[in-house]
Protein backbone atom coordinates (compact mmCIF):
# COMPACT_ATOMS: atom_id res chain seq x y z
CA UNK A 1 -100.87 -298.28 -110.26
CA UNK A 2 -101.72 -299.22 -106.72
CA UNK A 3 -101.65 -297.86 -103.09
CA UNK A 4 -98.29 -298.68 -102.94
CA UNK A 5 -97.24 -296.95 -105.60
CA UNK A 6 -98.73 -293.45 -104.51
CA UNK A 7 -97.05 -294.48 -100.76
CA UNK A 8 -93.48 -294.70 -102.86
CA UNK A 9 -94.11 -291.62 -104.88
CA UNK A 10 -95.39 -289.56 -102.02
CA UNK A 11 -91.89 -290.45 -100.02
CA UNK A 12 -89.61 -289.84 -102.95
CA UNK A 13 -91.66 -286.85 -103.30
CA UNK A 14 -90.90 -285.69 -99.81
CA UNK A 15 -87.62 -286.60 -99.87
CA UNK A 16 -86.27 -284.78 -103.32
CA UNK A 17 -87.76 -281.61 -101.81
CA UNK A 18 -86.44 -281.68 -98.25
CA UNK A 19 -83.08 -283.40 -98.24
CA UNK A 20 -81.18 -281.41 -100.06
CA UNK A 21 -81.40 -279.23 -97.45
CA UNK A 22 -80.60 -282.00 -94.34
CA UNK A 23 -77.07 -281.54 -93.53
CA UNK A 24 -74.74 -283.90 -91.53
CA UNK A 25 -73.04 -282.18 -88.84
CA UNK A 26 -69.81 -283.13 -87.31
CA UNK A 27 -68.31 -281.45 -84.18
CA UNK A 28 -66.02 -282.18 -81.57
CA UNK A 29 -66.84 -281.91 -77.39
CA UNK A 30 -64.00 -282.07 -75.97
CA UNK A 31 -61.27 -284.67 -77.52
CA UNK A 32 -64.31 -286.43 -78.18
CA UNK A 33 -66.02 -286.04 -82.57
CA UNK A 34 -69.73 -286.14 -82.10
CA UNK A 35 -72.30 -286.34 -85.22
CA UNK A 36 -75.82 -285.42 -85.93
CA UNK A 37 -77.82 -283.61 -88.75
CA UNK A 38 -79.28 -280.12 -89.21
CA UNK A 39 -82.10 -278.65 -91.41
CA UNK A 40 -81.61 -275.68 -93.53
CA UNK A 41 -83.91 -272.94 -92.15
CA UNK A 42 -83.03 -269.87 -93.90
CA UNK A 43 -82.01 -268.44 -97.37
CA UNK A 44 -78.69 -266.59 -95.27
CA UNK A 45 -77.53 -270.12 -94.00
CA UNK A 46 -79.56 -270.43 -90.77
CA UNK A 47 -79.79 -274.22 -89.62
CA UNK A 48 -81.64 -275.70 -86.93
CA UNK A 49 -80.75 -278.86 -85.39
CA UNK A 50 -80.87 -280.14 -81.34
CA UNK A 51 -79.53 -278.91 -78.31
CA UNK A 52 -77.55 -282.02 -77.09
CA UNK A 53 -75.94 -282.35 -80.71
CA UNK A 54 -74.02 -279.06 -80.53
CA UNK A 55 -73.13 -279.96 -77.32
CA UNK A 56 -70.32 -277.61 -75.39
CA UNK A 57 -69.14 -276.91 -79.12
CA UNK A 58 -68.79 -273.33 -80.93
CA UNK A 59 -68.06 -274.46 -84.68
CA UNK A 60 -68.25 -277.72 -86.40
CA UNK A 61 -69.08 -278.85 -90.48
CA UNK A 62 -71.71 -279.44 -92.14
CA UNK A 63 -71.97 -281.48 -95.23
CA UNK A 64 -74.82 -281.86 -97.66
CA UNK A 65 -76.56 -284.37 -99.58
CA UNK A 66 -74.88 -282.79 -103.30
CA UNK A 67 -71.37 -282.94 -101.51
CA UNK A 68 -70.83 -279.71 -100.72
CA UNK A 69 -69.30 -278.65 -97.06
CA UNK A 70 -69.54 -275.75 -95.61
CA UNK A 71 -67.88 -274.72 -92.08
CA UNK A 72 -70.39 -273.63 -89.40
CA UNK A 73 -71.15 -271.45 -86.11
CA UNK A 74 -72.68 -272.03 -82.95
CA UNK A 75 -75.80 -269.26 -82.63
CA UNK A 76 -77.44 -270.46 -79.88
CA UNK A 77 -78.60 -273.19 -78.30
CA UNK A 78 -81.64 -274.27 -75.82
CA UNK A 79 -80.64 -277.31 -73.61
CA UNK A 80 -84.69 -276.95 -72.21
CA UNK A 81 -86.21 -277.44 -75.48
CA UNK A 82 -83.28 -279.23 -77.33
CA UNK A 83 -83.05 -277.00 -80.10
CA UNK A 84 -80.14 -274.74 -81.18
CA UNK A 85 -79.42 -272.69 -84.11
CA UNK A 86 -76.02 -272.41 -86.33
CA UNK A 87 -74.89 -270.37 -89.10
CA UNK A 88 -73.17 -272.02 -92.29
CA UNK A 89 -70.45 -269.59 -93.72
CA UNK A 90 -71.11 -269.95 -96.97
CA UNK A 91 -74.02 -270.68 -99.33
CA UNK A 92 -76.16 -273.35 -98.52
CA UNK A 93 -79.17 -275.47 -100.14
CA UNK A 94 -82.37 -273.61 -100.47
CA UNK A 95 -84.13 -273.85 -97.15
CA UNK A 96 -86.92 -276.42 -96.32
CA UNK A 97 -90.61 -274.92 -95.85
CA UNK A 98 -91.66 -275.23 -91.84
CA UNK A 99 -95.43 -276.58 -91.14
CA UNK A 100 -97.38 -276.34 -88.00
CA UNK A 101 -97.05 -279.21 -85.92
CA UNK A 102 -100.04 -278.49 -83.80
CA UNK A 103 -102.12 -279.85 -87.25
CA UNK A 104 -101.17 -283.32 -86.97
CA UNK A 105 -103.58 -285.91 -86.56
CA UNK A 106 -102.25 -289.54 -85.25
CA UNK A 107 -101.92 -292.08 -88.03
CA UNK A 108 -100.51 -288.85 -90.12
CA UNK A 109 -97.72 -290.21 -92.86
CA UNK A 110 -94.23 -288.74 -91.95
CA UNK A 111 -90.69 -289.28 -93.27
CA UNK A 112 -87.93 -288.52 -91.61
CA UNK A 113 -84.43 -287.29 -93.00
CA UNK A 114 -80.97 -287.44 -91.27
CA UNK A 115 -77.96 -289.03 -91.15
CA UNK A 116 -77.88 -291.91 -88.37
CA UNK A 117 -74.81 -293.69 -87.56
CA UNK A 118 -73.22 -290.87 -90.33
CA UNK A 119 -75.02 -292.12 -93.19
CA UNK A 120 -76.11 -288.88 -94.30
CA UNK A 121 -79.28 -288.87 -96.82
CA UNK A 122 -80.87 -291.81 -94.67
CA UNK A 123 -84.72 -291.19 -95.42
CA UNK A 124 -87.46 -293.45 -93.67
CA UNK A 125 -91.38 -293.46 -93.33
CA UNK A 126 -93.70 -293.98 -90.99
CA UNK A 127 -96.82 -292.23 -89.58
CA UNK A 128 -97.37 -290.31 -86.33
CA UNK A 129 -97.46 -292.72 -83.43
CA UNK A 130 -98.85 -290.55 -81.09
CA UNK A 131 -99.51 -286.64 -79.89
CA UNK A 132 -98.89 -284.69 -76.84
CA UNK A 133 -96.10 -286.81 -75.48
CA UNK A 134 -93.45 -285.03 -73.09
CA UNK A 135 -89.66 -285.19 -73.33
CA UNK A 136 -88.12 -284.44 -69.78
CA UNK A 137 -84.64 -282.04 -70.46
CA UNK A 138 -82.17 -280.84 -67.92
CA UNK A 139 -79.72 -277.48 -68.06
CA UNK A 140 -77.51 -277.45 -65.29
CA UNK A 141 -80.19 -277.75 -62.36
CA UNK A 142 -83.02 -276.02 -64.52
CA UNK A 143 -85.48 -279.35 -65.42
CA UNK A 144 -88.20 -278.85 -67.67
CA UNK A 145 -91.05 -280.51 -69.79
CA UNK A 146 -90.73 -280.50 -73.79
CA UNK A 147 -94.44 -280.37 -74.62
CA UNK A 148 -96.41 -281.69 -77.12
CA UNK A 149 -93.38 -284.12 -78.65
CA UNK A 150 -94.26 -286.02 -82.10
CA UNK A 151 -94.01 -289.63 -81.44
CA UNK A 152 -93.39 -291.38 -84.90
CA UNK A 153 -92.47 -295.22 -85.96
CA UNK A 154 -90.12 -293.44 -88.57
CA UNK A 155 -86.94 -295.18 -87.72
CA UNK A 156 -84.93 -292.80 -85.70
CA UNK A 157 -81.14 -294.26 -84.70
CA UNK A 158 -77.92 -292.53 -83.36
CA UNK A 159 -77.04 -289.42 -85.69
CA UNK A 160 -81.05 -288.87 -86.52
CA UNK A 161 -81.36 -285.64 -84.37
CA UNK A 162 -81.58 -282.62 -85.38
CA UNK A 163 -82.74 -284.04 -88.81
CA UNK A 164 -86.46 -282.77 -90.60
CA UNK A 165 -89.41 -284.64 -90.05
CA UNK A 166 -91.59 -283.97 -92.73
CA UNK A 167 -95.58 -284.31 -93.55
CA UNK A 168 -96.24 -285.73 -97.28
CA UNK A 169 -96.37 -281.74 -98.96
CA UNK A 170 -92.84 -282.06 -97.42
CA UNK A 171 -93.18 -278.94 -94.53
CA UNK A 172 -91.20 -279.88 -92.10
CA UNK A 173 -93.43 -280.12 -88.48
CA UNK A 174 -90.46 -281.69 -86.43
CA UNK A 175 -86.91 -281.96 -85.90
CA UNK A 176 -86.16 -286.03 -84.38
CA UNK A 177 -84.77 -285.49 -81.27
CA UNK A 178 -84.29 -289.00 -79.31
CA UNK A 179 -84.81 -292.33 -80.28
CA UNK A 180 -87.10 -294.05 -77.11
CA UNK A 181 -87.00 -297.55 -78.66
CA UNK A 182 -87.70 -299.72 -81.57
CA UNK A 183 -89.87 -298.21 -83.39
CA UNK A 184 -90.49 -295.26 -81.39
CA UNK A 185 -89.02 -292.54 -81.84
CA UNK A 186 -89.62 -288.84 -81.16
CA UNK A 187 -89.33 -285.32 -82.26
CA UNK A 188 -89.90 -281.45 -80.86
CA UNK A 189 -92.63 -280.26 -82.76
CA UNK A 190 -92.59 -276.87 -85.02
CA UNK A 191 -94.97 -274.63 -83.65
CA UNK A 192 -95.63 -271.41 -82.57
CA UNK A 193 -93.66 -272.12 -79.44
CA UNK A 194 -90.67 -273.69 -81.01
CA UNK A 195 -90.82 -270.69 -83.41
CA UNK A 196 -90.62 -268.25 -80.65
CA UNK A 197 -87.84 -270.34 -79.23
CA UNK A 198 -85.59 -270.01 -82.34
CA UNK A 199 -86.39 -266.16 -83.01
CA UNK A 200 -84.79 -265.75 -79.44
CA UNK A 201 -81.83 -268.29 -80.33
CA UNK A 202 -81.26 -265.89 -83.31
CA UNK A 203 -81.86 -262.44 -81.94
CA UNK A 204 -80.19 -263.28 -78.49
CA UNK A 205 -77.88 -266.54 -78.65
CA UNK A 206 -80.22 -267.67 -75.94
CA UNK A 207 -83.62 -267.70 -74.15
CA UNK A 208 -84.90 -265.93 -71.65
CA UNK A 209 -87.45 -267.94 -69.26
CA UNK A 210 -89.11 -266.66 -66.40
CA UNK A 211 -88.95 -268.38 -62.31
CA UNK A 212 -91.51 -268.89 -60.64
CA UNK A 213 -90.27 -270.99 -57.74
CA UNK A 214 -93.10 -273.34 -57.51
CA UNK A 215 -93.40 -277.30 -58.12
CA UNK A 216 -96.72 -278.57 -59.12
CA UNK A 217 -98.11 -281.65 -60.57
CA UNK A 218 -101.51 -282.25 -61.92
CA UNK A 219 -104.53 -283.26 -59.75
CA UNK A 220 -108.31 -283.57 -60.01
CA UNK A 221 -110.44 -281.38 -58.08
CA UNK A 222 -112.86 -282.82 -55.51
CA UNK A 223 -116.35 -283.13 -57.19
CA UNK A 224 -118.51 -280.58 -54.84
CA UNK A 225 -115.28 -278.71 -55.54
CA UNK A 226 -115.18 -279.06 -59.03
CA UNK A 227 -119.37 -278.55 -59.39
CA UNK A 228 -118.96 -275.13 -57.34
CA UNK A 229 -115.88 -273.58 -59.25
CA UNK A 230 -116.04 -274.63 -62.56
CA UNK A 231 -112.29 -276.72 -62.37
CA UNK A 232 -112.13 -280.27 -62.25
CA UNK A 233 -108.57 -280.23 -62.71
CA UNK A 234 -105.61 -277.91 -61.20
CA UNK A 235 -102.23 -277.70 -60.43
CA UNK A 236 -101.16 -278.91 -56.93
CA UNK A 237 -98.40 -277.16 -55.21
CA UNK A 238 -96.24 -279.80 -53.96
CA UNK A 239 -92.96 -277.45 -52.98
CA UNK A 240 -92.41 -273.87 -52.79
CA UNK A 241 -89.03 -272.65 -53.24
CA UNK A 242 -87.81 -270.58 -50.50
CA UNK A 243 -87.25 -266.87 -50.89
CA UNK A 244 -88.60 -267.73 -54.77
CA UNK A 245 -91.56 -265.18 -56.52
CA UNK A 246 -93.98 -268.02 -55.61
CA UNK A 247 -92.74 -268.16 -51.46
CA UNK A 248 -92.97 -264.11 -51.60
CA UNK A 249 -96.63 -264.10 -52.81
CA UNK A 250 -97.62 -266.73 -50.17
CA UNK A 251 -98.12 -269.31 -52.28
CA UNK A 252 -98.19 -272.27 -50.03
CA UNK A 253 -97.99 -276.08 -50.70
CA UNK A 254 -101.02 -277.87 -50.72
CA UNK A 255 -103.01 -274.81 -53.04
CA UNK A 256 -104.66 -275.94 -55.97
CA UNK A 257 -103.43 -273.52 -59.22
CA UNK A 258 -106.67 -273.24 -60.86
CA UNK A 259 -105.79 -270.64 -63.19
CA UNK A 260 -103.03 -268.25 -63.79
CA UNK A 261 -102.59 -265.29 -66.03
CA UNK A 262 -106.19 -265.96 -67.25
CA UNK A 263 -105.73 -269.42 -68.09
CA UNK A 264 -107.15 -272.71 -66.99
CA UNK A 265 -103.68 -274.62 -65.49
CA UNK A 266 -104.81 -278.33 -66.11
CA UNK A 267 -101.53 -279.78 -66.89
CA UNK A 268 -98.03 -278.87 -65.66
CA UNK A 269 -97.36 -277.45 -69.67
CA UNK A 270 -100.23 -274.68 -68.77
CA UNK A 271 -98.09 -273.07 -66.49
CA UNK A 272 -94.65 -273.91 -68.37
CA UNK A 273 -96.10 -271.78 -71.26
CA UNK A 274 -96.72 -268.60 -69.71
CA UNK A 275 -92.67 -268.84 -68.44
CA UNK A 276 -91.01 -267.19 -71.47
CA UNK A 277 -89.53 -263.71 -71.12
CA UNK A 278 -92.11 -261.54 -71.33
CA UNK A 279 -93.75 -262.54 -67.74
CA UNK A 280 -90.62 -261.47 -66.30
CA UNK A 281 -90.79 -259.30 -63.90
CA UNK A 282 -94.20 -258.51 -65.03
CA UNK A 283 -97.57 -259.18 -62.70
CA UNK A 284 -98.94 -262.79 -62.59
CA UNK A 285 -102.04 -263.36 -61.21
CA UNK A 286 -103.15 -267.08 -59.77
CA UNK A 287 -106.23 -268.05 -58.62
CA UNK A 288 -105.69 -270.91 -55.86
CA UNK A 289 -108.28 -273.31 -54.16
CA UNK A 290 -107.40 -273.34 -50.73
CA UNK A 291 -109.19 -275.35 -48.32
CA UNK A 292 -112.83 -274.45 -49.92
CA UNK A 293 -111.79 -271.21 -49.99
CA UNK A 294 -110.67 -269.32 -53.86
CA UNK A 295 -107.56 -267.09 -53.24
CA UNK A 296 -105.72 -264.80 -55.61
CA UNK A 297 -102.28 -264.38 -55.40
CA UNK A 298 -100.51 -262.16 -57.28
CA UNK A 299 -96.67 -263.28 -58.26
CA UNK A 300 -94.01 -261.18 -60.22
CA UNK A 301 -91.54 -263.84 -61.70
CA UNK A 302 -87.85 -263.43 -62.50
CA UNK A 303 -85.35 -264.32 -64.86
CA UNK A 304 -84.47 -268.14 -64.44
CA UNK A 305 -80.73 -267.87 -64.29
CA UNK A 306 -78.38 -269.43 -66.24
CA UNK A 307 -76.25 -272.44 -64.91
């Protein structure tokens, strides 16, 4: 027995355990039948899958891998992190066991589970491509950054999303999201984040994000700068809103976002992360290089409202 036979039994291993519980979804937007697959996340017939596969729809079906279909609901879905959560009415396969994404390491073996182009059970392996990518999403005229995507050369085609991607002890860390080319495709990472995401999906049918009013993109700070505060890297303001939380604090364009509710902001995600519901309406403070001069401003954001 050789390498290649531990590589084959490791992905028939994976893929016993997890697909029974990969469903193929069909739905219909509009006059139009759309496809994609789900992952059984719950005992009481809670699936997750992607945003843009439920689409506009309420309802859909989803069949599974030992023929069995079962009729499902719309829960809630997340257009800004492409996830959304449905209800089978009926029983369901047992569900699959989540990992922690944020424990990958590049060159990682994954296999991925779905049903592309409707051919449900479709498993394939590859390994983590990369970490840390970003997946730009869009809800109405809300944008926003998908951190930390799982780029994978598991082939990923048309029907993939919303299906498990799974590490070799078969916990699924990702659910394939968008196929970016051959032989790249990616996936939004299970993680304490996502997890957060789809307790408010479940709870609330939705998720609540907090405004700040405030575009910024990533800069490095001047060297005497950078030797005298500690930062060599910030968040430059590059357009305030007007009338926003960020134009009533007097944030102004040009400030450097050094840190903000006690945390180094480094990359645009730093600030993204402290946007979730409970810093609305609750005190924010920033710390801003401004000229040479370190300013605090202290913000309340909002709810971001819903398009």
């Amino acid at each position: 027995m050789g390498p290649l036979d531990d590589y084959s039994r490791t992905v028939s291993g994976v893929a016993a355990r997890v697909m029974p519980a990969v469903a193929a979804l069909r739905l219909r937007h509009g006059a139009r039948e759309a496809g994609g697959s789900a992952v059984v996340m719950t005992s009481d017939g809670l699936l997750l899958t992607n945003a843009h596969v439920v689409g506009p729809a309420t309802g859909g079906t989803a069949a599974f891998s030992d023929g069995t279909t079962r009729p499902f609901d719309v829960v809630g879905t997340d257009s800004l992190s492409d996830l959304a959560v449905v209800r089978a009415r009926g029983e369901t396969p047992d569900p699959v066991s989540l990992g922690d994404a944020d424990e990958l390491v590049v060159g990682q073996l994954v296999v991925a589970i779905g049903s592309p182009l409707g051919l449900s059970g479709t498993v394939t392996a590859g390994v983590v491509s990369a970490l840390g990518r970003s997946l730009p999403t869009r809800d109405g005229t809300a944008a926003r950054i998908v951190e930390d995507v799982i780029q994978t050369d598991a082939a990923l085609n048309p029907g993939s999303s919303g299906g498990a991607l799974a590490t070799s002890d078969a916990r699924v860390v990702g659910i394939s999201t968008a196929v970016a080319g051959v032989g790249l495709g990616l996936a939004v990472p299970m993680n304490a984040t996502s997890r957060r995401i789809v307790d408010a999906l479940v709870r609330d049918g939705r998720v609540r994000r907090a405004y700040l009013g405030v575009a910024s993109q990533p800069v490095a700070v001047a060297p005497d700068l950078a030797g005298r505060t500690g930062h060599d890297r910030a968040l430059r303001v590059v357009h305030v809103v007007p009338g926003s939380p960020a134009d009533t604090a007097g944030l102004r364009v040009g400030d450097l976002m050094i840190r903000a509710g006690g945390t180094d902001t480094v990359e645009a995600q730093s600030l993204q992360r402290l946007m979730l519901d409970e810093a609305i309406g609750r005190r924010l403070e920033i710390t801003v290089l401004r000229g040479e001069a370190m300013v605090d401003v202290v913000t309340e954001p909002v709810e971001l409202g819903r398009s």
